[in-house]
Protein backbone atom coordinates (compact mmCIF):
# COMPACT_ATOMS: atom_id res chain seq x y z
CA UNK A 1 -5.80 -11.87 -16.29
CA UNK A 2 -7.96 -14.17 -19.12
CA UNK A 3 -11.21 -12.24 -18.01
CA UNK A 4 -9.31 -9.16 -18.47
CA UNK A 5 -7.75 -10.13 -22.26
CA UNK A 6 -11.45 -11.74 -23.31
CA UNK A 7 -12.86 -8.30 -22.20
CA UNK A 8 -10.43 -5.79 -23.80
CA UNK A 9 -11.16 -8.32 -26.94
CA UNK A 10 -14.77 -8.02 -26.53
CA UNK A 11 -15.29 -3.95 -26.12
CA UNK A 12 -12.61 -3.47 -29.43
CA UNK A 13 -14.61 -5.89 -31.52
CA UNK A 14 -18.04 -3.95 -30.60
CA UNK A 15 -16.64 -0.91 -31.29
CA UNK A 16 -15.96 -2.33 -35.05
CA UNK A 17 -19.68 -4.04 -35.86
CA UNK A 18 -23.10 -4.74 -33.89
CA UNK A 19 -25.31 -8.06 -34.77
CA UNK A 20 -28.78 -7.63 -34.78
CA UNK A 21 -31.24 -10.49 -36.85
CA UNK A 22 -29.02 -11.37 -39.72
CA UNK A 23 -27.69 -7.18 -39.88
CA UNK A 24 -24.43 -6.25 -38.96
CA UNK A 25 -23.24 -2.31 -38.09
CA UNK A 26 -20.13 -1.47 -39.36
CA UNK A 27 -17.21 1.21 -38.95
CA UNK A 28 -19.20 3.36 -36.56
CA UNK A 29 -17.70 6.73 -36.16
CA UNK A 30 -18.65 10.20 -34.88
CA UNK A 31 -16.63 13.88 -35.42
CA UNK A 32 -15.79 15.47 -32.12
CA UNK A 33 -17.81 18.61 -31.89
CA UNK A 34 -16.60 22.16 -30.82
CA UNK A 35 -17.78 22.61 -27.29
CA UNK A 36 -20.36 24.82 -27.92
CA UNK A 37 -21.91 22.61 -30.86
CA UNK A 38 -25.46 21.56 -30.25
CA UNK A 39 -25.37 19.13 -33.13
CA UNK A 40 -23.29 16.23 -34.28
CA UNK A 41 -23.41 13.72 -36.85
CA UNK A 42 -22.94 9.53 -36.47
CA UNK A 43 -22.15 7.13 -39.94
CA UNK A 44 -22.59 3.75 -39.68
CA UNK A 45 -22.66 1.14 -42.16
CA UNK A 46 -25.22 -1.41 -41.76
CA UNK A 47 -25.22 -4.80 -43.95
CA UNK A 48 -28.03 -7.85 -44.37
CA UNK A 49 -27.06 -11.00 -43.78
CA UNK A 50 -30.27 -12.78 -44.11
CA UNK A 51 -33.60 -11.20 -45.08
CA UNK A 52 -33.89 -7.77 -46.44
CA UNK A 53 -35.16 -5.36 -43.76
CA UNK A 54 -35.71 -0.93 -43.13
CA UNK A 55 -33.66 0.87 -40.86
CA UNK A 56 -37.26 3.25 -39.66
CA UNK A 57 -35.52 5.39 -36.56
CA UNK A 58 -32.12 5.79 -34.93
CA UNK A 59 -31.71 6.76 -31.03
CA UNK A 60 -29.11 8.12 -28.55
CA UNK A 61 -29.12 9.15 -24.49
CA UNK A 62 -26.64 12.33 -26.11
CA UNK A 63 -29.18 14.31 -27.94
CA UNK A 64 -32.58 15.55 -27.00
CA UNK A 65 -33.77 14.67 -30.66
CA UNK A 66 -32.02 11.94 -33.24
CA UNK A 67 -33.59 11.62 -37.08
CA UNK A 68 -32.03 9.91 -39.96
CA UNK A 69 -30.96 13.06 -42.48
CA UNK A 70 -29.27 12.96 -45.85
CA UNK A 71 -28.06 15.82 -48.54
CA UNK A 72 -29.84 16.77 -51.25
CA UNK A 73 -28.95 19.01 -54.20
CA UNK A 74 -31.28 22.21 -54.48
CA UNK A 75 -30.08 24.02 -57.45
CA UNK A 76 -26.66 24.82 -56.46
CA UNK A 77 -26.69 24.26 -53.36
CA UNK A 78 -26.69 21.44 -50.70
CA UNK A 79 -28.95 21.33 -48.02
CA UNK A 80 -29.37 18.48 -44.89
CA UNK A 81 -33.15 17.24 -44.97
CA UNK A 82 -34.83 14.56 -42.80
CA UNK A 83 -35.46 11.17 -44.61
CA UNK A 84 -38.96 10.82 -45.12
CA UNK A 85 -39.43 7.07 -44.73
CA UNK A 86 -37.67 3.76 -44.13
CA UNK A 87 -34.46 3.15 -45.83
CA UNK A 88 -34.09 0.17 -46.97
CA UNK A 89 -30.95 -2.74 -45.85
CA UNK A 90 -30.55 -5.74 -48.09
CA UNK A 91 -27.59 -8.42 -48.92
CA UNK A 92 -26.67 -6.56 -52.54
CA UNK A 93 -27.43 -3.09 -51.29
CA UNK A 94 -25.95 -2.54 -48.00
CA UNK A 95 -26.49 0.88 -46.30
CA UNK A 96 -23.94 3.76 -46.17
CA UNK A 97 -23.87 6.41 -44.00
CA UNK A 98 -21.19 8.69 -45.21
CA UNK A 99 -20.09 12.19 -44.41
CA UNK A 100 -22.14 14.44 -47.24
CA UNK A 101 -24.56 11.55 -47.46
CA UNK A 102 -27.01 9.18 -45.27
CA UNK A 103 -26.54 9.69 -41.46
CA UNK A 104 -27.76 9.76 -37.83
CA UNK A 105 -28.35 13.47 -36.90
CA UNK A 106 -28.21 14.31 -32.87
CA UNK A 107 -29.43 17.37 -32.21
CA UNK A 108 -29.56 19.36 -29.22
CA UNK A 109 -26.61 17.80 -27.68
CA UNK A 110 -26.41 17.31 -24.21
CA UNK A 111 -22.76 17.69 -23.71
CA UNK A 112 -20.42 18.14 -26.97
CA UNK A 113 -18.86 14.89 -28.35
CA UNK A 114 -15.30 14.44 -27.66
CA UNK A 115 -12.80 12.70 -29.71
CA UNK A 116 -11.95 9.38 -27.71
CA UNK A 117 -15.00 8.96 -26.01
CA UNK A 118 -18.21 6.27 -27.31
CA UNK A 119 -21.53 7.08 -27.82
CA UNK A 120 -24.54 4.53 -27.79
CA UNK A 121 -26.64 4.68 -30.56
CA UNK A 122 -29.88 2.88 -31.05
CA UNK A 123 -30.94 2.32 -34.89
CA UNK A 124 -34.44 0.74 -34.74
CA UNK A 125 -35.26 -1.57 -38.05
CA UNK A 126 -39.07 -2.87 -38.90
CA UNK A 127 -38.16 -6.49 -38.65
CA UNK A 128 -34.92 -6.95 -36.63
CA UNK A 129 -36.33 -4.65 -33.68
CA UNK A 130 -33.58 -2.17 -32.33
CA UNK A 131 -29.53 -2.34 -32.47
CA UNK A 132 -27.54 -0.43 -30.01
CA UNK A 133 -24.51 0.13 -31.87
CA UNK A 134 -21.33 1.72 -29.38
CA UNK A 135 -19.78 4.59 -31.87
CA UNK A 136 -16.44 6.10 -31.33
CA UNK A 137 -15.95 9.62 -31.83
CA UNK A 138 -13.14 10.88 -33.67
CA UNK A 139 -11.19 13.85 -34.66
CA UNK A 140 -12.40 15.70 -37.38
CA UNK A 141 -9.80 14.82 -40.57
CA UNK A 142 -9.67 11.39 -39.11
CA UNK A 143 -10.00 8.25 -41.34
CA UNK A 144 -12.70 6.22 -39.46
CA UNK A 145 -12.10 2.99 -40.09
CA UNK A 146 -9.99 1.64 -42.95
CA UNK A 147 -10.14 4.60 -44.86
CA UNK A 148 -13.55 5.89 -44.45
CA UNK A 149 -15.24 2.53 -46.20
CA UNK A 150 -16.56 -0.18 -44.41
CA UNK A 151 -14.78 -3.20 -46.51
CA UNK A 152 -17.71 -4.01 -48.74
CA UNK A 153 -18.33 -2.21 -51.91
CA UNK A 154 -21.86 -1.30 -53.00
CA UNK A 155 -21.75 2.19 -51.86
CA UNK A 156 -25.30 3.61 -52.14
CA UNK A 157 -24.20 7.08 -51.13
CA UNK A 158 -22.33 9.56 -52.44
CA UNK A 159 -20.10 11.16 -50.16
CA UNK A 160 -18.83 14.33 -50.35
């Protein structure tokens, strides 16, 4: 019965923040798709502890192809683009991904994402080496988290 308690303990407090070298994920969350969707998005927050460091790629067994996208304003419109580059993680500038904002694209889903299930994903930084971060998937309207924000302010994304 302790094994059991220590476990249930252990798989809720993953599914709030992953350690990797002095970073820490936080507030993972992921929209359920419709069940014909062939793309999804993941946000995780991701803070330095320690030494500054670059997030460079992000991962995941769910999607034939994951890249790091953000928004960007073109004219009057909006449009999703690939980040070109590292993005940088350090103690005063933590980094935000945020609905509208900075985030893990998976596209070309392998099965659609639905709300209650956990997906792995794998964000790969140039100094810490990779961070497999378990990400729940919620329904769409949902607060993830407390209230969309991951308990630390410095936001350095706007979101929408």
């Amino acid at each position: 019965m302790k094994s059991l308690i220590l476990a249930a303990a252990f798989a809720a407090t993953s599914a709030l923040s992953a350690l990797a070298a002095g970073l820490k994920a936080m507030e993972p969350f992921a929209f359920e798709t419709a069940a014909s969707a062939k793309v999804g998005g993941a946000y995780i927050s991701i803070m330095s502890h320690g030494d500054a460091d670059r997030l460079v790629e992000a991962k995941s067994p769910v999607a034939k192809r994951v890249e790091i996208h953000t928004h960007i304003k073109d004219g009057d419109v909006m449009k999703m683009r690939k980040v070109d580059g590292p993005l940088p993680v350090t103690a005063d500038a933590p980094l935000n991904m945020v609905p509208g904002g900075v985030h893990v694209m998976l596209m070309g889903l392998h099965n659609p994402l639905d709300a209650g299930a956990t997906i792995p994903v794998t964000l790969v930084f140039e100094k810490a080496g990779e961070m497999t971060v378990d990400v729940p998937v919620i329904k769409r309207g949902a607060k993830a988290g407390h209230g969309g924000h991951s308990g630390y302010s410095g936001h350095n994304n706007a979101s929408d």
